[in-house]
N, C-alpha and C. Protein backbone atom coordinates (compact mmCIF):
# COMPACT_ATOMS: atom_id res chain seq x y z
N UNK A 1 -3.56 6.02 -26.47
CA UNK A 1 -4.44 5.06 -27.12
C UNK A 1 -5.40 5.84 -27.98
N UNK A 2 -5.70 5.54 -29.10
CA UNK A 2 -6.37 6.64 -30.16
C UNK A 2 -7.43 5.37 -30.09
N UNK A 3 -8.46 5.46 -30.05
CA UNK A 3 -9.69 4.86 -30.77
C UNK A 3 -10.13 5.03 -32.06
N UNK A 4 -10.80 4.12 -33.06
CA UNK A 4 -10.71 4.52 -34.77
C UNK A 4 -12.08 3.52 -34.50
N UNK A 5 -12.63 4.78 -35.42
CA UNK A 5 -14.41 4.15 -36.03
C UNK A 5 -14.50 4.04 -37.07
N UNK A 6 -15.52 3.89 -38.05
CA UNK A 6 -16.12 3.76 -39.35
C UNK A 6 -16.62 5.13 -39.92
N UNK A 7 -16.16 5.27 -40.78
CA UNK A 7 -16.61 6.84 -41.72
C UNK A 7 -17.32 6.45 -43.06
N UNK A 8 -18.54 7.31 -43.47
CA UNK A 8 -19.08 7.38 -44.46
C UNK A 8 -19.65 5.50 -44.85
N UNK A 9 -18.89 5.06 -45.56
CA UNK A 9 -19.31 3.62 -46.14
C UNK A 9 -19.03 2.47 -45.84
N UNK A 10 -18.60 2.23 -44.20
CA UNK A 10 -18.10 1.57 -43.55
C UNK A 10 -16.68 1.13 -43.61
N UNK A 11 -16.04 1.60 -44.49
CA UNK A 11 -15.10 1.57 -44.14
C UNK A 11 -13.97 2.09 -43.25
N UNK A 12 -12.85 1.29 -42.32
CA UNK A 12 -12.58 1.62 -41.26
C UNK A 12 -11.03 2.64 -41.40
N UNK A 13 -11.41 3.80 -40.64
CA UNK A 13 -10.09 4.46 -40.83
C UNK A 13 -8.73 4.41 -39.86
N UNK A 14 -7.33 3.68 -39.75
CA UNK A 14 -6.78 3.39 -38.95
C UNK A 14 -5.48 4.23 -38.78
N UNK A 15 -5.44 4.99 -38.31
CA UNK A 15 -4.33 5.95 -38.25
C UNK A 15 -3.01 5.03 -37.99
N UNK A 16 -1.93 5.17 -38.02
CA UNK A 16 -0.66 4.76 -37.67
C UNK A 16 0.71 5.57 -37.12
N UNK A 17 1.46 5.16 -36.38
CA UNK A 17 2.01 5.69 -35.89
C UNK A 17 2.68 5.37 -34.35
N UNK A 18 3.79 5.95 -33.77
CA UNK A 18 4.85 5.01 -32.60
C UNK A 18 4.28 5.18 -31.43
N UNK A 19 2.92 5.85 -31.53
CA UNK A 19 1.89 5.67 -29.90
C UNK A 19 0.93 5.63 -30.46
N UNK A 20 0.19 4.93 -31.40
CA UNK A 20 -1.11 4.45 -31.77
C UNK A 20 -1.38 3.21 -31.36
N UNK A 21 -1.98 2.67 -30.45
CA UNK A 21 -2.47 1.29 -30.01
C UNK A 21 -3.84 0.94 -30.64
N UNK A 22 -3.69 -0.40 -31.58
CA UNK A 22 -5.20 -1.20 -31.35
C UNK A 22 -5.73 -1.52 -30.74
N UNK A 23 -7.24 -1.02 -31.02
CA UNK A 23 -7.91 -1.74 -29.80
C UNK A 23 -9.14 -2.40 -30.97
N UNK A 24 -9.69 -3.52 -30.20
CA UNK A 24 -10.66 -3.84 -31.22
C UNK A 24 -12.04 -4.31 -29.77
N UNK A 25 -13.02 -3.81 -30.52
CA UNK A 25 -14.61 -3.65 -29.49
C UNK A 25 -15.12 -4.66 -29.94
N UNK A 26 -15.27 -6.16 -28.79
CA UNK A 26 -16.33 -6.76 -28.69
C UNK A 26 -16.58 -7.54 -27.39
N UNK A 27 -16.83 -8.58 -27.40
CA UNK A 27 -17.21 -9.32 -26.39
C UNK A 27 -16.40 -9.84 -25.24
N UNK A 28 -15.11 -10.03 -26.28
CA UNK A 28 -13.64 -10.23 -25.10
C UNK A 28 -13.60 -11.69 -25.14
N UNK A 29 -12.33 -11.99 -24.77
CA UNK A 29 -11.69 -13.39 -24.84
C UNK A 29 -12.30 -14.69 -23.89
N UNK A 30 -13.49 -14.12 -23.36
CA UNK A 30 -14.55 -15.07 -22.40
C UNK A 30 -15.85 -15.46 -22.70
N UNK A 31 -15.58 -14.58 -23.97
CA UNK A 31 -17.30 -14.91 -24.75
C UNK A 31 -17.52 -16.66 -25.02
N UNK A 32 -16.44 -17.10 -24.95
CA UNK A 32 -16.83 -18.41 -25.40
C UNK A 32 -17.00 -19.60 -24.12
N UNK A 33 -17.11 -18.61 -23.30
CA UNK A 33 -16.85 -19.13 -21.34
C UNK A 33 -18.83 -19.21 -20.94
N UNK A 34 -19.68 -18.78 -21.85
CA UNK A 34 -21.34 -18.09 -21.75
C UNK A 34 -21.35 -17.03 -21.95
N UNK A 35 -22.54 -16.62 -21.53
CA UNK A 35 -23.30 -15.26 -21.97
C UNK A 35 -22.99 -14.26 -20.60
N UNK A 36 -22.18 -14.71 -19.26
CA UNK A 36 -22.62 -14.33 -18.30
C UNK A 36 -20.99 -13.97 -18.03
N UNK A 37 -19.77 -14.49 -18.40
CA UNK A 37 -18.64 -14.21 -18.86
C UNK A 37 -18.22 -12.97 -19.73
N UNK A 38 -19.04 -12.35 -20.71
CA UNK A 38 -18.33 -11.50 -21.69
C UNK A 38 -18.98 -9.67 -21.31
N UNK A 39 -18.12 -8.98 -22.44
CA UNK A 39 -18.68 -8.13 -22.28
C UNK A 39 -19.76 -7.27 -23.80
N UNK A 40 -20.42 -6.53 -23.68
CA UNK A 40 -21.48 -6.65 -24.79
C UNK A 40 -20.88 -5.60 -26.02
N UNK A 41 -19.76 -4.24 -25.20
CA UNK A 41 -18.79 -4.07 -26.39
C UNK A 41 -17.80 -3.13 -25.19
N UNK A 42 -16.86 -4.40 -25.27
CA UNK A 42 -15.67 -3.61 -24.31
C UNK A 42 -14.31 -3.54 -25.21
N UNK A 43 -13.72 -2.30 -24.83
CA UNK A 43 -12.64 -2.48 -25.90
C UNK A 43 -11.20 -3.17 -25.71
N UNK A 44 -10.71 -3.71 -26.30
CA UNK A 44 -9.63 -4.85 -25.88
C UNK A 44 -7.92 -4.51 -26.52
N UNK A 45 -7.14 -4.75 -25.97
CA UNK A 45 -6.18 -4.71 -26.34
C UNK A 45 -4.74 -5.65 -26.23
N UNK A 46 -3.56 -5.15 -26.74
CA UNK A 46 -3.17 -5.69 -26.46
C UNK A 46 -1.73 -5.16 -25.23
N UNK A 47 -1.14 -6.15 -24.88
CA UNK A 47 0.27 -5.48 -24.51
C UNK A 47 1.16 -6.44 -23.97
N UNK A 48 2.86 -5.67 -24.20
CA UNK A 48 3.53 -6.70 -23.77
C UNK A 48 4.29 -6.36 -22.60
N UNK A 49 4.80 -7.85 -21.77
CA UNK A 49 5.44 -7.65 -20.36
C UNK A 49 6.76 -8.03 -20.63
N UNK A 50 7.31 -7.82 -20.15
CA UNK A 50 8.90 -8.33 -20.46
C UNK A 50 9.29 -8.20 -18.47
N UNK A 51 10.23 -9.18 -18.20
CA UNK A 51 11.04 -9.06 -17.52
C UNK A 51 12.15 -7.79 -17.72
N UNK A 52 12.19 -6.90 -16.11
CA UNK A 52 12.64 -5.78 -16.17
C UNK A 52 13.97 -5.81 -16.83
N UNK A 53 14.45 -4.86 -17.98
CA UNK A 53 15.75 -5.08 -18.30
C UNK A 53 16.36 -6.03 -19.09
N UNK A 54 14.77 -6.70 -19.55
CA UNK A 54 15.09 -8.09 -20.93
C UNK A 54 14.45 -7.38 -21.88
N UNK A 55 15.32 -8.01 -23.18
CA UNK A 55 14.12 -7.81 -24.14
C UNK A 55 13.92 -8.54 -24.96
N UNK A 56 14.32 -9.98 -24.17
CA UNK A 56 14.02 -11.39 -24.98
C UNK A 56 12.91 -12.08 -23.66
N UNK A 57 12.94 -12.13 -22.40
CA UNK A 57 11.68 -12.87 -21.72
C UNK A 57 10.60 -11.95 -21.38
N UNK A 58 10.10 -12.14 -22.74
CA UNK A 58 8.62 -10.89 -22.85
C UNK A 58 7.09 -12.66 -23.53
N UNK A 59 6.23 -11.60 -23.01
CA UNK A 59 5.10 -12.04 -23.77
C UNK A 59 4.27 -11.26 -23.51
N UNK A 60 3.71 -11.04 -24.96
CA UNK A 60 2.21 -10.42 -25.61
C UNK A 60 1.07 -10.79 -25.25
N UNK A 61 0.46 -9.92 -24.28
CA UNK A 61 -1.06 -10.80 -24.01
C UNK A 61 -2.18 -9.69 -24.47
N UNK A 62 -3.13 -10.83 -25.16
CA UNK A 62 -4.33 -10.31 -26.04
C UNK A 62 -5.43 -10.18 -24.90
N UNK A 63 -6.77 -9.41 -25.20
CA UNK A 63 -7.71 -9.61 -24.22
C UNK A 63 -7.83 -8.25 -23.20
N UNK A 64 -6.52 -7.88 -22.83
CA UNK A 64 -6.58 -6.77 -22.09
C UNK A 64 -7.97 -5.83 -21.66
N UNK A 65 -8.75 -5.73 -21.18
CA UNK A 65 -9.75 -4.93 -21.32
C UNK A 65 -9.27 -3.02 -21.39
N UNK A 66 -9.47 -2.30 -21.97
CA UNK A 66 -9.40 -0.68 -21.65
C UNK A 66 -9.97 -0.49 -20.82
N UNK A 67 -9.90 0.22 -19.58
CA UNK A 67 -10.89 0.77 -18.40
C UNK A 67 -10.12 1.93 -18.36
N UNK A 68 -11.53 2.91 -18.33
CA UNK A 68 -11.38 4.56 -18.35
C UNK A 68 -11.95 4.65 -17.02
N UNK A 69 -12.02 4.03 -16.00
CA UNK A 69 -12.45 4.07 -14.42
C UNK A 69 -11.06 3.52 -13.55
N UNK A 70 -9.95 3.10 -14.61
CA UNK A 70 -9.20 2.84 -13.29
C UNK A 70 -7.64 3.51 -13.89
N UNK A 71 -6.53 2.94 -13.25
CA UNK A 71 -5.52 3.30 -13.33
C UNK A 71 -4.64 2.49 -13.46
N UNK A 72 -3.49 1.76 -14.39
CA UNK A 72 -2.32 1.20 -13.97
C UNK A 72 -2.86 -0.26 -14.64
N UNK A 73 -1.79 -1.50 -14.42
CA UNK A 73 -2.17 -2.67 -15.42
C UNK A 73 -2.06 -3.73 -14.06
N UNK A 74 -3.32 -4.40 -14.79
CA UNK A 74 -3.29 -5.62 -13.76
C UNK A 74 -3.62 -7.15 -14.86
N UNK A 75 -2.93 -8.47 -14.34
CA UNK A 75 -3.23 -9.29 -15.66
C UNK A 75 -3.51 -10.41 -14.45
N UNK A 76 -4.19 -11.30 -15.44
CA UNK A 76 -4.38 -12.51 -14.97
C UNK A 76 -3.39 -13.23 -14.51
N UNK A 77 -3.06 -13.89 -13.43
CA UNK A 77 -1.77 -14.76 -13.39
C UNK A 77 -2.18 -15.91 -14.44
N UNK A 78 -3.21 -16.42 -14.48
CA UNK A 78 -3.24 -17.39 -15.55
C UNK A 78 -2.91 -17.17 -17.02
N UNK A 79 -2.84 -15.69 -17.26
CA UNK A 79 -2.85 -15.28 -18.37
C UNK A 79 -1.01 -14.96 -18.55
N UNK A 80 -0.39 -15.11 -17.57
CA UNK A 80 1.61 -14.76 -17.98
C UNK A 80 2.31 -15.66 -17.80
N UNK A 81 2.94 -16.02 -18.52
CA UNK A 81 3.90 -16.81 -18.14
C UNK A 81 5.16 -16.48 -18.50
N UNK A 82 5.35 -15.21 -17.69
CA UNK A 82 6.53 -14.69 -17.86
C UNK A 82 7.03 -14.38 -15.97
N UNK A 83 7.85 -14.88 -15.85
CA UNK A 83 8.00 -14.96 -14.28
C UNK A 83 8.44 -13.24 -13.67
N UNK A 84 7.93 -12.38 -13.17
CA UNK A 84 8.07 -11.03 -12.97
C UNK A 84 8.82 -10.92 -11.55
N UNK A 85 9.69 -10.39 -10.86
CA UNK A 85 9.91 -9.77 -9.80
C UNK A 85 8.96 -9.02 -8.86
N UNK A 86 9.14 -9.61 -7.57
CA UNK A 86 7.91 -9.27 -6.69
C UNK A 86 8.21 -7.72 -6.08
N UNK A 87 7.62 -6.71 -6.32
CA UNK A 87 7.73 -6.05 -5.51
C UNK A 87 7.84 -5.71 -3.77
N UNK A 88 8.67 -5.49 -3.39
CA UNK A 88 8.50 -5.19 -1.87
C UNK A 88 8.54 -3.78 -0.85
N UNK A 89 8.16 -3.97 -0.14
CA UNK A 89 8.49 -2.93 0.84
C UNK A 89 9.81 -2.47 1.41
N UNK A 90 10.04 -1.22 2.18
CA UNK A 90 11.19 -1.25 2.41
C UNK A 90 12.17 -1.90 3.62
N UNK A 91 11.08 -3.23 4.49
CA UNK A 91 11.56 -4.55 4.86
C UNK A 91 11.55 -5.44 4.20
N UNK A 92 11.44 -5.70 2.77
CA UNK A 92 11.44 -6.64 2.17
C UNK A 92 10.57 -7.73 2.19
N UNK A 93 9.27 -6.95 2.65
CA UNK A 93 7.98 -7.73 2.64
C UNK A 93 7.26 -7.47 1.31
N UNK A 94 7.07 -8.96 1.18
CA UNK A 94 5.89 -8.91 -0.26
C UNK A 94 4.76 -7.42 -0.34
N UNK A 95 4.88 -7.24 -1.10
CA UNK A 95 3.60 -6.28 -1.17
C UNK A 95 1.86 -7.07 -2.40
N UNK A 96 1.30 -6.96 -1.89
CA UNK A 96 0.21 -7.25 -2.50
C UNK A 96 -1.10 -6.15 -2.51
N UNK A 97 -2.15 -6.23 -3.46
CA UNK A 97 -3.69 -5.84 -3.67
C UNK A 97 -4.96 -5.69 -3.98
N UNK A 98 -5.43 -4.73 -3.16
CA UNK A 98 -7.02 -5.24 -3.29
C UNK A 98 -7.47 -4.15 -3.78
N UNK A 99 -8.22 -4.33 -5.37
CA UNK A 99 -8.53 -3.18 -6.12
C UNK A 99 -10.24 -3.44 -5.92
N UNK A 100 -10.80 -2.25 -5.88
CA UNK A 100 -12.21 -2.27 -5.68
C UNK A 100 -12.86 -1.47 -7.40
N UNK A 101 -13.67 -2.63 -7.52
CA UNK A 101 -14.47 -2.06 -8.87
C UNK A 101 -15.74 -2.22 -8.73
N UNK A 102 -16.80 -1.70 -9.42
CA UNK A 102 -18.47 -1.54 -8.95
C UNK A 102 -18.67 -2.79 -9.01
N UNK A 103 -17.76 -3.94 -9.99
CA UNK A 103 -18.88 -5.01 -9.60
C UNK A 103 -17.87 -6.15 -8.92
N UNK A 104 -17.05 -5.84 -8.04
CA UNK A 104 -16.00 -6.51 -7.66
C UNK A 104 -14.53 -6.22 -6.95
N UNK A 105 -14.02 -7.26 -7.15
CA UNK A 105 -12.77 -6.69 -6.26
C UNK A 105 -11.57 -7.72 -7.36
N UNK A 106 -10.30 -7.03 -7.51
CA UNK A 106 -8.97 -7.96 -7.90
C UNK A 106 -8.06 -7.78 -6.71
N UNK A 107 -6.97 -9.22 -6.68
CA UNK A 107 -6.08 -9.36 -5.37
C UNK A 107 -5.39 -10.02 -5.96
N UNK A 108 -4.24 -9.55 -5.65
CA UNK A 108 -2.44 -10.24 -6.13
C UNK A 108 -1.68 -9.60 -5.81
N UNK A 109 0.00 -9.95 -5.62
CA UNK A 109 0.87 -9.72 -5.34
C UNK A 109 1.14 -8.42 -6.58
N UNK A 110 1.79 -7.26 -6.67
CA UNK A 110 2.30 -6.65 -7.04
C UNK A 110 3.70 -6.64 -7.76
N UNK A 111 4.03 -6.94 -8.72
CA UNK A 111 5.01 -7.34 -9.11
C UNK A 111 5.75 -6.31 -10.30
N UNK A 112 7.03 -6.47 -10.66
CA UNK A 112 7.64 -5.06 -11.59
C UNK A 112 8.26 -5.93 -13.33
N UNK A 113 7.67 -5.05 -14.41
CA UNK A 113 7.56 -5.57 -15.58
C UNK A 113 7.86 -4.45 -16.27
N UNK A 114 8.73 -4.63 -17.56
CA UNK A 114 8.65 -3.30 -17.92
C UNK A 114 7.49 -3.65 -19.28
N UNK A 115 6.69 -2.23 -19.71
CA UNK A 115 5.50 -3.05 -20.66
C UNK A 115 5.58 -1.73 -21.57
N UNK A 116 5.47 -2.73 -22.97
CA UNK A 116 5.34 -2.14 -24.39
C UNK A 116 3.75 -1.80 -24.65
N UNK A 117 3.21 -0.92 -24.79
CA UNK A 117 2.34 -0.46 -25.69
C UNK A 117 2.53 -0.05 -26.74
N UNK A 118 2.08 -0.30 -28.15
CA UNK A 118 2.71 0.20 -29.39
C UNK A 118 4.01 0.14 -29.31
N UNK A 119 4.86 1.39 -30.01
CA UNK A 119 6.08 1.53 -29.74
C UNK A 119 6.30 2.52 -28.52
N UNK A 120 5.52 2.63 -27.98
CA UNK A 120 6.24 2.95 -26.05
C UNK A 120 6.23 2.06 -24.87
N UNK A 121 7.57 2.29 -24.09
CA UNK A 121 7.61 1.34 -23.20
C UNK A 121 7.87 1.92 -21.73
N UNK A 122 7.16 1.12 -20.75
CA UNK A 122 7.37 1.83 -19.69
C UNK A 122 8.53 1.03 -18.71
N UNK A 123 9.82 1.59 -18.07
CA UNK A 123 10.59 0.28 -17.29
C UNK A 123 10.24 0.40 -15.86
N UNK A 124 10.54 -1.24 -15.56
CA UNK A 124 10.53 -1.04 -14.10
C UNK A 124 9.00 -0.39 -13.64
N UNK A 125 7.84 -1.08 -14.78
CA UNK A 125 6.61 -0.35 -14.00
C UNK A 125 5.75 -1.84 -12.79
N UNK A 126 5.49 -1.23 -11.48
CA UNK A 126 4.62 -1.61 -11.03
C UNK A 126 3.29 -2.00 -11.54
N UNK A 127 3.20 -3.44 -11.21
CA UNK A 127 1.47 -4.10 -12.32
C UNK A 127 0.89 -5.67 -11.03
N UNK A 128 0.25 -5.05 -11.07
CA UNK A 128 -1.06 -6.02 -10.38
C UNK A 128 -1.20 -7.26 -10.76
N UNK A 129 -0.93 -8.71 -10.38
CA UNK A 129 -0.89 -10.03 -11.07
C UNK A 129 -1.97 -10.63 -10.35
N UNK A 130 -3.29 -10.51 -10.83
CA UNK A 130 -4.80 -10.92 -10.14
C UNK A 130 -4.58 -12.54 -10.01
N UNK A 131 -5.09 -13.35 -9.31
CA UNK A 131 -5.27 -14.02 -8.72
C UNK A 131 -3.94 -15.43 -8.53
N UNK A 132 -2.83 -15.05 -8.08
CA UNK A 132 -1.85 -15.56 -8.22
C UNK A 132 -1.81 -16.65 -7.20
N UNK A 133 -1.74 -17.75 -7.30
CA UNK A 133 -1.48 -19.02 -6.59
C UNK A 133 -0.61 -18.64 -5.37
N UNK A 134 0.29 -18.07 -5.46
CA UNK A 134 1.24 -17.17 -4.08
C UNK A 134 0.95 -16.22 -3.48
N UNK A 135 -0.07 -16.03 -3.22
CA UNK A 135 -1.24 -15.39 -2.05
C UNK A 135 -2.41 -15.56 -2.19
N UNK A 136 -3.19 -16.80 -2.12
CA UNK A 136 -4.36 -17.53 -1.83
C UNK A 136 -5.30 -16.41 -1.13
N UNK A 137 -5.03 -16.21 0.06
CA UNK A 137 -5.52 -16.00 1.09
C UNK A 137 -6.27 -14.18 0.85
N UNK A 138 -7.25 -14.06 0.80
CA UNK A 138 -7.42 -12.49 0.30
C UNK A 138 -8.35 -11.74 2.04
N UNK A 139 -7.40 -10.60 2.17
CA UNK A 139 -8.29 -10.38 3.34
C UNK A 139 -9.76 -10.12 3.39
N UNK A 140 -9.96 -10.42 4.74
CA UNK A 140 -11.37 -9.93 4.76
C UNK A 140 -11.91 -8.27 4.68
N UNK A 141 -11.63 -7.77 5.49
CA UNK A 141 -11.50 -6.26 4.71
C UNK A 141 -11.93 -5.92 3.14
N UNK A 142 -10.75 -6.79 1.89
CA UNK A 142 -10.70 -6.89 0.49
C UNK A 142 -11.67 -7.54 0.42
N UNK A 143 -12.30 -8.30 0.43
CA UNK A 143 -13.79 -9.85 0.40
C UNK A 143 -14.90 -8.31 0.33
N UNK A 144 -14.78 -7.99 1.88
CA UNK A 144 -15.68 -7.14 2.02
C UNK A 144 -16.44 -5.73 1.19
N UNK A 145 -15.39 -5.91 0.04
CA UNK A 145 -15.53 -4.51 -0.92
C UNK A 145 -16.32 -5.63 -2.33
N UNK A 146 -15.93 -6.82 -2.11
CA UNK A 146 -17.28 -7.03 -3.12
C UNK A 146 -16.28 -8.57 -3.54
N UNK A 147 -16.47 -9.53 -4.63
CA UNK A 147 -16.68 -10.50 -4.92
C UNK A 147 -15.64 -10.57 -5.19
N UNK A 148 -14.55 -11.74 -5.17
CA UNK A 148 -13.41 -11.52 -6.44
C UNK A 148 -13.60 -11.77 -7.55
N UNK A 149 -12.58 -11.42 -8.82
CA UNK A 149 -12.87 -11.51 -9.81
C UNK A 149 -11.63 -11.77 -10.23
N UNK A 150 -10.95 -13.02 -10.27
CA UNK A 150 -9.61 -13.27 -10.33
C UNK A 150 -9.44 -14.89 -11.24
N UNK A 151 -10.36 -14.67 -12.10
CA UNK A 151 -9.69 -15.56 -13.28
C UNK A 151 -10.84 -15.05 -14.57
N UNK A 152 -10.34 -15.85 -15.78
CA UNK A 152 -11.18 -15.14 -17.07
C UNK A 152 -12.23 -15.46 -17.37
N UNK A 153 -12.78 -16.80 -16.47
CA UNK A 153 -14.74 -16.51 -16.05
C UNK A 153 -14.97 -15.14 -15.57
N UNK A 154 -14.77 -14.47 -14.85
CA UNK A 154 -15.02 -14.00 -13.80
C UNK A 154 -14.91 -12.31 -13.93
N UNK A 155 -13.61 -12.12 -14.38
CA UNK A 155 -13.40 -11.01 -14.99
C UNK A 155 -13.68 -10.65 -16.76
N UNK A 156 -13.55 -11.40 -17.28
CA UNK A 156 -14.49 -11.05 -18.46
C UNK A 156 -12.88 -10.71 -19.47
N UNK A 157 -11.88 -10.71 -19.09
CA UNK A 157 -10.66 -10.41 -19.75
C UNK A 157 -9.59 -10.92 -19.23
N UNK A 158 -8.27 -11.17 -20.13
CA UNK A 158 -7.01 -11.40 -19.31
C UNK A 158 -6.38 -10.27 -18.13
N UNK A 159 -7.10 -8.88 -18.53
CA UNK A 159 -6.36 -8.25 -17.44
C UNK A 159 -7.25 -7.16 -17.92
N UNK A 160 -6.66 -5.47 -17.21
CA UNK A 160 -7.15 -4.35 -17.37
C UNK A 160 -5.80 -3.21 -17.59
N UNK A 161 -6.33 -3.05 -18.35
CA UNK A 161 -5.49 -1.82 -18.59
C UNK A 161 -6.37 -0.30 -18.42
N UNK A 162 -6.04 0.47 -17.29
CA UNK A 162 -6.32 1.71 -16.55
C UNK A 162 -5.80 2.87 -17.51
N UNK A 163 -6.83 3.69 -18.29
CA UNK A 163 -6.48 5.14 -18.90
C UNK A 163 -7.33 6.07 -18.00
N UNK A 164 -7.14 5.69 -16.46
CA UNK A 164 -8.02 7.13 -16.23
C UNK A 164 -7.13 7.85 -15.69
N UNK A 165 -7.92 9.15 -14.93
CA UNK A 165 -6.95 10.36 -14.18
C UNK A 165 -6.09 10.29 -13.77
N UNK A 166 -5.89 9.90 -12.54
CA UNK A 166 -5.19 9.40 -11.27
C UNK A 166 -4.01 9.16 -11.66
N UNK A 167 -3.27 9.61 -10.90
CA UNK A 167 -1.75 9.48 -11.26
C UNK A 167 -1.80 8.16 -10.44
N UNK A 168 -1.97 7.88 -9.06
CA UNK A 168 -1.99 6.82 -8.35
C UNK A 168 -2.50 5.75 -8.88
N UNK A 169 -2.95 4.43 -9.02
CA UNK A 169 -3.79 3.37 -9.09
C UNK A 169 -5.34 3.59 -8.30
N UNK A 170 -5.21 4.40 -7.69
CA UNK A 170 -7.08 4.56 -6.86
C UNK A 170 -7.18 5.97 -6.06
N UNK A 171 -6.36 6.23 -6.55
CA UNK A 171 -6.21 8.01 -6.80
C UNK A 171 -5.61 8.93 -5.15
N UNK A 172 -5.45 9.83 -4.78
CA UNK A 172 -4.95 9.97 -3.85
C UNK A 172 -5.29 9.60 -2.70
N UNK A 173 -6.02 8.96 -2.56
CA UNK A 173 -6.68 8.66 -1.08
C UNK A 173 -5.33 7.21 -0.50
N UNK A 174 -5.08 6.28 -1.83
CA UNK A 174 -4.39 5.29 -1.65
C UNK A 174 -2.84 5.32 -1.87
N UNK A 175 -2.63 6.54 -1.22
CA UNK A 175 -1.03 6.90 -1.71
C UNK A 175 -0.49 7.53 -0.20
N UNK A 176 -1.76 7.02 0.96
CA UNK A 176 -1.24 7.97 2.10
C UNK A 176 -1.34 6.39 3.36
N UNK A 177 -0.66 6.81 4.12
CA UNK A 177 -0.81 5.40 5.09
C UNK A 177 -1.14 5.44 6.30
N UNK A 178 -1.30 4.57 7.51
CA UNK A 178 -2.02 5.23 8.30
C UNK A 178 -3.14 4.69 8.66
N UNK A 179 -4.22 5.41 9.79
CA UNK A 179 -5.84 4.83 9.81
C UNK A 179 -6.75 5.67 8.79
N UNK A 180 -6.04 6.83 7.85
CA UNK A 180 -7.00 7.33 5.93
C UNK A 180 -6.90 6.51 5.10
N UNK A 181 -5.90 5.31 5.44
CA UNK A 181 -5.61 4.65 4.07
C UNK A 181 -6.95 3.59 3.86
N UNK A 182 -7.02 3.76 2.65
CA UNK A 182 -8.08 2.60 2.29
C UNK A 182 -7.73 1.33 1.99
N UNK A 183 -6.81 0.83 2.42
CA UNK A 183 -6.64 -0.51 2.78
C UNK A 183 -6.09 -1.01 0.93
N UNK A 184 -5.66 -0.36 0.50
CA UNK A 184 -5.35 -1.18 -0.86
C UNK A 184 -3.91 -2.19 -0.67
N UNK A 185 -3.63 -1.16 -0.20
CA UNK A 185 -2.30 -2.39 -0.15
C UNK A 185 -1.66 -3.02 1.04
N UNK A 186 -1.06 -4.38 0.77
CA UNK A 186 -1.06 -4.87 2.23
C UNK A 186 0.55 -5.39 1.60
């Protein structure tokens, strides 16, 4: 993801190219939700989901927020309507999660999409579907790390898109299982 500012006379310089992503900085797709909904300059993007192994049941969703604090893509369920494959365990139990952020928490089923940024695509990637009608129920444990934030009042965007470190989604602590694990995934 390249970021592009203003040089000399305001005019804007936009590089191009088959891994250059737009992003455009403002208030986000909730500004028109109040003042207590948006953000004051968050950068937004876009991206697309496709069903794994299609490359006709896709859709483009705008809004995305950039977060340089997290890892990996999580979207609104209200925001897809592209029906994704649920991820599971290796009993074939749903997998779902509870992501912790300073001012909140996201929870959804885990599901597999392959997703275009610019011209790169990732297959078969694991992505977070926040507040999905097919797991209501959010543990208490997850409650306990802070508020949800699982529709576009609330979260301030259709989803997040994660450019930080972590190879993991919440970095190595949540890649081990056990009584160390921090409870992300259930």
């Amino acid at each position: 993801i390249l970021v592009f500012g203003c040089r000399g006379g305001g005019s804007a310089s936009q590089p191009s190219g088959a891994n250059v992503q737009t992003i455009t900085v403002n208030a986000g797709p909730a500004s028109a939700l109040g003042p207590n909904s948006n953000y004051v300059d968050g950068a937004f993007t876009s991206v697309t989901v496709c069903v794994p192994g299609s490359a006709s049941d896709c859709q483009t969703i705008s809004g995305i927020l950039v977060d340089t604090g997290s890892s990996g893509l999580r979207i609104l369920s209200s925001a897809l309507t592209v029906s994704l494959p649920q991820q599971t365990d290796p009993s074939g139990n749903p997998i779902a999660e509870c992501t912790a952020f300073q001012d909140g928490i996201t929870w959804g089923p885990v599901q597999t999409a392959d997703v275009k940024i610019a011209d790169e695509q990732a297959s078969a990637l694991p992505i977070q579907v926040i507040g999905s009608s097919n797991f209501p129920t959010i543990p208490a444990d997850c409650t306990g790390q802070g508020v949800p934030e699982d529709d576009l009042a609330s979260l301030g965007a259709n989803g997040l898109l994660g450019v930080g470190p972590w190879i993991q989604d919440c970095g190595a602590d949540c890649a081990v299982s056990g009584p160390s694990s921090l409870g992300v995934y259930y």
